[in-house]
Protein backbone atom coordinates (compact mmCIF):
# COMPACT_ATOMS: atom_id res chain seq x y z
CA UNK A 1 0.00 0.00 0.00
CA UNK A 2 2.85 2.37 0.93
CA UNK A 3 4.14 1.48 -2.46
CA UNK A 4 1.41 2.29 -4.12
CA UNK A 5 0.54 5.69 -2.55
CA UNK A 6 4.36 6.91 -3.39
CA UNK A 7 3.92 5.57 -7.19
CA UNK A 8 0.74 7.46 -8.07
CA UNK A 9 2.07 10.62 -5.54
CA UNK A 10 -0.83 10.38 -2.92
CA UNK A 11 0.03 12.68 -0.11
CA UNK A 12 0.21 11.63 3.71
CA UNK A 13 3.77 10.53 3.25
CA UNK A 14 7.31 11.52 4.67
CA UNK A 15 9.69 12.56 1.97
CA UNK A 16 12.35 10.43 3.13
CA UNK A 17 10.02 7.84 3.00
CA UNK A 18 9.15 8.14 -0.78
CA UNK A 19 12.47 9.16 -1.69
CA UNK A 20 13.41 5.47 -0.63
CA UNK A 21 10.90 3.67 -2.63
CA UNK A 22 11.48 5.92 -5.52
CA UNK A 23 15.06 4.86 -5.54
CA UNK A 24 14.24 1.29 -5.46
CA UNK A 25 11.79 1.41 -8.18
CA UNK A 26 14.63 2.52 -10.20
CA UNK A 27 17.42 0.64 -9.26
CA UNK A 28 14.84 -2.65 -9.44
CA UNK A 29 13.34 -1.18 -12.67
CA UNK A 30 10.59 -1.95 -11.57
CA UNK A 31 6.59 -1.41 -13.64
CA UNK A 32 3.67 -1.45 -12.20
CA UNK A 33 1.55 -4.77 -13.76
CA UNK A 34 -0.95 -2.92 -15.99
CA UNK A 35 -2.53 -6.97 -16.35
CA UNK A 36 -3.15 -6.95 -12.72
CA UNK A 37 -4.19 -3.79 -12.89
CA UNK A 38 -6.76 -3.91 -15.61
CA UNK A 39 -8.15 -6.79 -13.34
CA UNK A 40 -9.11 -4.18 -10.86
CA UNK A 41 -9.88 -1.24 -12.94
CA UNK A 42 -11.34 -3.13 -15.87
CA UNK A 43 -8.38 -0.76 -18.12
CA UNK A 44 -7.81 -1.87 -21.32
CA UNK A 45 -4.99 -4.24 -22.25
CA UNK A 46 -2.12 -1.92 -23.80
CA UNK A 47 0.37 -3.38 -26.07
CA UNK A 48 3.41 -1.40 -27.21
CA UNK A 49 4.57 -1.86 -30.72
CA UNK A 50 7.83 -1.23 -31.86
CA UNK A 51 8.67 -0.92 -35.52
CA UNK A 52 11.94 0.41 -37.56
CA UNK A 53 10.68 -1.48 -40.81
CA UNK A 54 11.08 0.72 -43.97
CA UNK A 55 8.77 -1.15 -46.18
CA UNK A 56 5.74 0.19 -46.28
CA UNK A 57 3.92 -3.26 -48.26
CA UNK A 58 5.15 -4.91 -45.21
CA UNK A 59 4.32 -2.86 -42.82
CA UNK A 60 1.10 -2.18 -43.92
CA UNK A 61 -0.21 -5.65 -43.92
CA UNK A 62 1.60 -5.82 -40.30
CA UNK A 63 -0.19 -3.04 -38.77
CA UNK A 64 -3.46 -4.83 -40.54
CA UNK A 65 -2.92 -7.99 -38.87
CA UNK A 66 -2.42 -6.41 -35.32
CA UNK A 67 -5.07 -3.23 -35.38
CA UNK A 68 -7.69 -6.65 -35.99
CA UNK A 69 -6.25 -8.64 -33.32
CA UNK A 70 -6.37 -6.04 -30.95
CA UNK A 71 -9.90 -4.39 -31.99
CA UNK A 72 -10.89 -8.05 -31.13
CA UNK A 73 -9.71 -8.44 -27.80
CA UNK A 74 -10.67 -4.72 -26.75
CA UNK A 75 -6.61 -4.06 -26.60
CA UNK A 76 -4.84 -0.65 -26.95
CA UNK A 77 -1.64 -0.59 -29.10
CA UNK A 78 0.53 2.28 -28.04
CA UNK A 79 3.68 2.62 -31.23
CA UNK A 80 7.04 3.81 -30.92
CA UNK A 81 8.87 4.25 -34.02
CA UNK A 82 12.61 3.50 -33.74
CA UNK A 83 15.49 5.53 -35.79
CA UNK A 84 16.61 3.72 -38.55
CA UNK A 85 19.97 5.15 -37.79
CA UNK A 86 20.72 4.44 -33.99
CA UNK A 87 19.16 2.17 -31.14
CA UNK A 88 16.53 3.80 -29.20
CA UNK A 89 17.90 5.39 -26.14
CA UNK A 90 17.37 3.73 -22.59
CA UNK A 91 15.33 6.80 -21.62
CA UNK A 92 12.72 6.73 -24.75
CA UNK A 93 12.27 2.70 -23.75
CA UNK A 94 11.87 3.51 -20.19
CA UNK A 95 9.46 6.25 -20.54
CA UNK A 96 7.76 4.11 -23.42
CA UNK A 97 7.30 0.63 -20.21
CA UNK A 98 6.02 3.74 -18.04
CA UNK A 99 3.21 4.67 -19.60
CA UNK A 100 1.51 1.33 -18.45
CA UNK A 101 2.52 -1.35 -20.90
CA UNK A 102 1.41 -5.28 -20.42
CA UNK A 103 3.45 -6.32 -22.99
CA UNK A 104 5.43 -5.64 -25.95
CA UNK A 105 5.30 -6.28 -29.76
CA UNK A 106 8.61 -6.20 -31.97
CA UNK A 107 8.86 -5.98 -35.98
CA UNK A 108 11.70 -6.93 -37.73
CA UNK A 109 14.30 -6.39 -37.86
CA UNK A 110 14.03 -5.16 -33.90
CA UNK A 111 13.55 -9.20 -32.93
CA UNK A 112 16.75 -9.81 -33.73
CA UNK A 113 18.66 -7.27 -31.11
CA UNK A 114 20.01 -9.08 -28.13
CA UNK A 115 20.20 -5.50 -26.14
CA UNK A 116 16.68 -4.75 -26.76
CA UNK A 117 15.75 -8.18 -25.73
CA UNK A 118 17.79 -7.71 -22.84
CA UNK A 119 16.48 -4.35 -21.46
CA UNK A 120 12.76 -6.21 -21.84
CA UNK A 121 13.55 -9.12 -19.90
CA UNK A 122 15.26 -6.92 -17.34
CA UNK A 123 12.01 -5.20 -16.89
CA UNK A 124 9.96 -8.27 -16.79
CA UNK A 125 7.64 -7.42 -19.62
CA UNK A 126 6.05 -9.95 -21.90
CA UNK A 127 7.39 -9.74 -25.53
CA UNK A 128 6.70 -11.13 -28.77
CA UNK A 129 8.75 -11.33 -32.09
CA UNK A 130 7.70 -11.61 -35.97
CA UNK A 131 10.23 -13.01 -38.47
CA UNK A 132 13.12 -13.55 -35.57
CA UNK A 133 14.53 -16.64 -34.17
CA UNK A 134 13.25 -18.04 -31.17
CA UNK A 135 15.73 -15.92 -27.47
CA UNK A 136 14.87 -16.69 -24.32
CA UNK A 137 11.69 -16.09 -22.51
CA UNK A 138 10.30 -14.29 -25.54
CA UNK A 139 7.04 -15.30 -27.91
CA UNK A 140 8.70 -16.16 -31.59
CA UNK A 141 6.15 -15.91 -34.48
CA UNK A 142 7.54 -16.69 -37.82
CA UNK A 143 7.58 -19.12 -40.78
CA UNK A 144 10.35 -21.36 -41.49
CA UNK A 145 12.96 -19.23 -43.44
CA UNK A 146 15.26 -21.82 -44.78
CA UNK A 147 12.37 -24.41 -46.13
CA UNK A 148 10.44 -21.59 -47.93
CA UNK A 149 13.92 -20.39 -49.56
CA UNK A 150 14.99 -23.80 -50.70
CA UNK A 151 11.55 -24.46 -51.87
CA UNK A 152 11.60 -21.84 -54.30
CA UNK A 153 15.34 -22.19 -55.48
CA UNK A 154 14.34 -25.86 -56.03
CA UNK A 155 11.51 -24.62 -58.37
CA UNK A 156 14.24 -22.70 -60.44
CA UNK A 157 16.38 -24.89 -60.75
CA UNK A 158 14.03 -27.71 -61.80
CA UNK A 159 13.10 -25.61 -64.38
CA UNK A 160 16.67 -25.88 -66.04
CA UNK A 161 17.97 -22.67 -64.67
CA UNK A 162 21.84 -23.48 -64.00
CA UNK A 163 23.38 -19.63 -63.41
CA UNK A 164 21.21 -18.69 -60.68
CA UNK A 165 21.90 -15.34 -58.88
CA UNK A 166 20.64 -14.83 -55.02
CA UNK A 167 20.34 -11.86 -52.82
CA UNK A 168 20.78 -12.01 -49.59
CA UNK A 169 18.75 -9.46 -47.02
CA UNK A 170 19.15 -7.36 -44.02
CA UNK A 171 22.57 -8.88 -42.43
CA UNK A 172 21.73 -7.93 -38.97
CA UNK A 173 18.48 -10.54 -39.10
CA UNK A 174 18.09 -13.97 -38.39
CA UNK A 175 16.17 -14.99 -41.54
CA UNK A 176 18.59 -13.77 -43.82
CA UNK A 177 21.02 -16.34 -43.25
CA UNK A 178 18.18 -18.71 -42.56
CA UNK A 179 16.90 -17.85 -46.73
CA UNK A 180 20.75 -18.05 -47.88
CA UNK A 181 20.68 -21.63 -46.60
CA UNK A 182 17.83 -22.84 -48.13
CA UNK A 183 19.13 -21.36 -50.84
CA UNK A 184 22.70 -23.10 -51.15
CA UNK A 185 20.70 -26.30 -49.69
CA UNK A 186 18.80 -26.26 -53.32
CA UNK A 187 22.24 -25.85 -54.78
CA UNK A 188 23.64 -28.74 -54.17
CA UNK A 189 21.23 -31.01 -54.93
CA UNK A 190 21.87 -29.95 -58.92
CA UNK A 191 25.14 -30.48 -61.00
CA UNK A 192 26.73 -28.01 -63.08
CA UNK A 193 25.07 -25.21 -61.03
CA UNK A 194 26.73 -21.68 -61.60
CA UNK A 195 25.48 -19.87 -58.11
CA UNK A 196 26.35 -16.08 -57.84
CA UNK A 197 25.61 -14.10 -54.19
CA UNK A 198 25.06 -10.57 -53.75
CA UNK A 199 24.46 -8.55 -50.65
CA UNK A 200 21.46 -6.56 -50.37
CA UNK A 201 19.39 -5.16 -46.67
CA UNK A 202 15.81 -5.71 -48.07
CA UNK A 203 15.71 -1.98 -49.60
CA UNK A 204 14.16 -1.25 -53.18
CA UNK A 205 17.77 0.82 -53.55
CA UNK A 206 19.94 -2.16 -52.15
CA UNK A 207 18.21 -4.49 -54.93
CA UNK A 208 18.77 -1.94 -57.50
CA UNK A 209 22.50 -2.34 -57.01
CA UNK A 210 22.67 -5.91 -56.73
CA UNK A 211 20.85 -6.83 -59.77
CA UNK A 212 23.41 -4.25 -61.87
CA UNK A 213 26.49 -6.64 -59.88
CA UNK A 214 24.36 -9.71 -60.67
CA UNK A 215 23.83 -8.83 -64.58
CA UNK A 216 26.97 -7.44 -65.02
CA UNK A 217 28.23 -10.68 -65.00
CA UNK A 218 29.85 -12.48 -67.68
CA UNK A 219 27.89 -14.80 -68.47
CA UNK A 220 24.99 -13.44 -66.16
CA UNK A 221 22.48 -15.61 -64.61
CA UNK A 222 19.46 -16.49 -66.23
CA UNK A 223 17.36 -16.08 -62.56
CA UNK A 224 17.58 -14.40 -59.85
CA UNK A 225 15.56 -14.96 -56.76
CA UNK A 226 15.86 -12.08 -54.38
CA UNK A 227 14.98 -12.88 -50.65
CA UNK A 228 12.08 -9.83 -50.27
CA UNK A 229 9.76 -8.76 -53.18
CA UNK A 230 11.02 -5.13 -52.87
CA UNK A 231 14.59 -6.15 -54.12
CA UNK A 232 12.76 -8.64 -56.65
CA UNK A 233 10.73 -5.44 -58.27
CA UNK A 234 14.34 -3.91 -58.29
CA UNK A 235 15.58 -6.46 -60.32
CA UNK A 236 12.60 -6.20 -62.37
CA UNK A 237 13.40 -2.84 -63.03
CA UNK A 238 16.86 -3.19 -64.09
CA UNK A 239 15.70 -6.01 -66.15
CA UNK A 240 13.65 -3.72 -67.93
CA UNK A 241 16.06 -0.80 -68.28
CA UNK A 242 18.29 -3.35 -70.11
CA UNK A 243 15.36 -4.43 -72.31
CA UNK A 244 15.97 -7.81 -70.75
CA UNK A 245 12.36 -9.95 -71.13
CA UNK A 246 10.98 -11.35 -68.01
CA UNK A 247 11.21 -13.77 -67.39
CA UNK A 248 11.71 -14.96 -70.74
CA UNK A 249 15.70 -13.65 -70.90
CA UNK A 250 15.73 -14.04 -66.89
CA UNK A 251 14.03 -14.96 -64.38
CA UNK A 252 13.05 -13.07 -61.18
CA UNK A 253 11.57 -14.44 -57.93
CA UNK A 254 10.62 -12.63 -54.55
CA UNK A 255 9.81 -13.44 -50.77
CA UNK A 256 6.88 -12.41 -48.55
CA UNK A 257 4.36 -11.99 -51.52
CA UNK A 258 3.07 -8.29 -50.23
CA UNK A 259 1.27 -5.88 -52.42
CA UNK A 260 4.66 -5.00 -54.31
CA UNK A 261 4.46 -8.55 -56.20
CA UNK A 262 1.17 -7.55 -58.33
CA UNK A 263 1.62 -4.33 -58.73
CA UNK A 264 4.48 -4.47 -61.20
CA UNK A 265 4.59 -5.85 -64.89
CA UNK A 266 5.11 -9.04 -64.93
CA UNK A 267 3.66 -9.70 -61.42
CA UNK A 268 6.17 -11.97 -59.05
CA UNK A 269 6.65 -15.62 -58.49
CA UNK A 270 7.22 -15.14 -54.51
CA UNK A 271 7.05 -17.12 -50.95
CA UNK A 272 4.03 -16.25 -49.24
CA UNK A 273 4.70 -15.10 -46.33
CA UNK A 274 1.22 -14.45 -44.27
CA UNK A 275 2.47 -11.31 -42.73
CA UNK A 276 -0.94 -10.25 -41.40
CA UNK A 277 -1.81 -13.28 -39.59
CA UNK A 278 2.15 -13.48 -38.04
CA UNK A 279 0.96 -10.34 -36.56
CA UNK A 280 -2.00 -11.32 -35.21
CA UNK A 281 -0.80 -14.75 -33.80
CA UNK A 282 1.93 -12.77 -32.11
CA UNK A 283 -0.37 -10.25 -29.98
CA UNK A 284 -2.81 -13.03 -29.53
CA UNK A 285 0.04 -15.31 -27.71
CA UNK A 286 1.40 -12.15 -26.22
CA UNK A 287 -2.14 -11.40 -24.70
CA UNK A 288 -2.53 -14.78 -23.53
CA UNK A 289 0.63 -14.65 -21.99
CA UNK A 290 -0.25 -11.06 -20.36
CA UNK A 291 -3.70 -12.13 -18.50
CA UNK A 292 -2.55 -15.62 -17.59
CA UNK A 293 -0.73 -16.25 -14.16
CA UNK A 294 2.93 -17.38 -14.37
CA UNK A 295 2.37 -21.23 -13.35
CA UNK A 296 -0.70 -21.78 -15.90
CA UNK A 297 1.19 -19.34 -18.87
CA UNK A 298 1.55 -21.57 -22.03
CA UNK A 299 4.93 -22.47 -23.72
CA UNK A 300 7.46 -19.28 -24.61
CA UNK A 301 9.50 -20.48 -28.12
CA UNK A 302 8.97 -20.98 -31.12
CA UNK A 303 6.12 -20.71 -32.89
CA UNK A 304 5.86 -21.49 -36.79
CA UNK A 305 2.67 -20.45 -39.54
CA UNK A 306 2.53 -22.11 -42.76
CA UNK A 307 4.10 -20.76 -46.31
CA UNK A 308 3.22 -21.12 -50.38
CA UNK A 309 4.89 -20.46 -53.38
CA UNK A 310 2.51 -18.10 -55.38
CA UNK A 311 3.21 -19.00 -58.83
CA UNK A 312 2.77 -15.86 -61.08
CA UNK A 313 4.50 -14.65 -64.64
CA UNK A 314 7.63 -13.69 -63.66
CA UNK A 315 9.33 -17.00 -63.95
CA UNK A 316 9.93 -18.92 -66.88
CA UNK A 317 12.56 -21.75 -67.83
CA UNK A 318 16.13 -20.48 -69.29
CA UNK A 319 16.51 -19.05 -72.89
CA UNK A 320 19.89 -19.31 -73.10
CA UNK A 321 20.20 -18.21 -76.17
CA UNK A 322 18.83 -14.97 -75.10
CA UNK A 323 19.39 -14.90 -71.99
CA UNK A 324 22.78 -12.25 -72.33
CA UNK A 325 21.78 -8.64 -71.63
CA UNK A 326 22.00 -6.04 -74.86
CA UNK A 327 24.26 -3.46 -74.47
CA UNK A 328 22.25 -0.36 -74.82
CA UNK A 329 24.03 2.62 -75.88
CA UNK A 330 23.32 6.41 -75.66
């Protein structure tokens, strides 16, 4: 009670007093338990979101996915962007547990951060991850990386496709490596197979520059499969600005099958990632988790949704005739 009277600054109390608890609050880091709390007060659940995702396809059908869940279970989501640029500062992540959070949502590629992890745990909130590989005592929600990747490099190269190109994502997350695996898992099971690697960090821009390294190539490879759709419509592009054919002169393949894969000419082969409902399995285990008691909570981990292969124009099996690039002059 004494607690609780120097938290929400009820008078009738010495300052030394206060002072005390005050400075064991902090050095405990300690948050009042807006579950318990709501249990009393009938508040709403509130669920902080974290995002630093610059793909707006993505993002849109993750913010989709979550608004639903949380509409459904009469839950608040409070968002904090994060800078691209830096980490968010221990202040902006204290003040953001402070203003009453149950729990806590992360986006890639924020999952994958041991230090924000860390400072979560530390605090004792309940946290949930899309696209990131299972830490401890956090909620992973993802599909299985590798498989989907070697799936569709299978595809390619079962369709003849021998000088294959790949680009890899974001280096600082989990399922990049997981998709380069798959990838070079699909390799060798073929003979004779030409494989060329580029580096890009999911960005439209970062695909634009690996598809020039990729076709520059002599002899260049007759697909690429990029490992997000916004790097595959980059290689579209440069495709086109060559007046290569797709996927007739080379073929181009994507991941996560957003809004980006139709709305270019031809529209993408891609993995189907089901972004939205990651989302909203995440806050649903993460609200589970929240307004369950510790010894009857269900299992932390891993927890895995199902992917396709959406098979669309953009892939074709080699021309290798035509498959070299003109050189276009002027």
């Amino acid at each position: 009670m004494t607690v609780s009277r120097a938290i929400n600054g009820r008078a009738g109390m010495r300052p030394d007093t206060r002072a005390a608890i005050m400075a064991a609050i902090e050095a405990l880091a300690y948050k009042p338990n807006a579950a318990a709390r709501s249990l009393v007060t009938s508040a709403e659940l509130r669920i902080g979101l974290i995002y630093a995702n610059p793909r707006a396809a993505f993002m849109s059908e993750f913010l989709m996915g979550a608004f639903e869940e949380a509409a459904s279970r009469g839950a608040r989501l409070i968002i904090l962007p994060a800078p691209r640029d830096r980490a968010l500062s221990p202040k902006a992540l204290k003040d953001f547990i402070a203003s009453g959070l149950s729990g806590v949502l992360l986006t890639p590629p924020l999952g994958d951060s041991p230090g924000l992890l860390r400072f979560f745990a530390d605090a004792h909130l309940p946290t949930a991850t899309i696209g990131a590989y299972p830490a401890e005592s956090t909620i992973s929600v993802r599909i299985n990386d590798r498989q989907a990747a070697y799936e569709m490099s299978h595809h390619l190269l079962s369709l003849g496709h021998r000088r294959i190109g790949f680009i890899i994502g974001n280096p600082d997350q989990a399922a990049s490596a997981e998709r380069m695996a798959g990838f070079f898992a699909a390799v060798r099971e073929f003979d004779n197979v030409e494989a060329s690697v580029v580096q890009g960090d999911f960005s439209f821009a970062s695909g634009l520059a690996a598809a020039e390294q990729l076709l520059d190539r002599d002899p260049p490879p007759t697909a690429i499969f990029a490992s997000n759709d916004d790097m595959a419509a980059a290689v579209v592009s440069v495709a086109h600005r060559r007046h290569l054919d797709v996927p007739q002169q080379l073929t181009v393949a994507g991941f996560d099958d957003t809004m980006t894969a139709v709305t270019l000419w031809p529209p993408l082969t891609t993995v189907h990632q089901p972004v939205r409902q990651l989302a909203a399995e995440a806050l649903r285990l993460l609200a589970e988790q929240v307004s369950t008691p510790a010894d009857q909570a269900g299992p932390l981990g891993d927890h895995l949704l199902d992917h396709t292969i959406v098979h669309r124009q953009s892939v074709a099996p080699p021309d290798y005739a035509g498959s070299l690039p003109k050189v276009v002059t002027g």
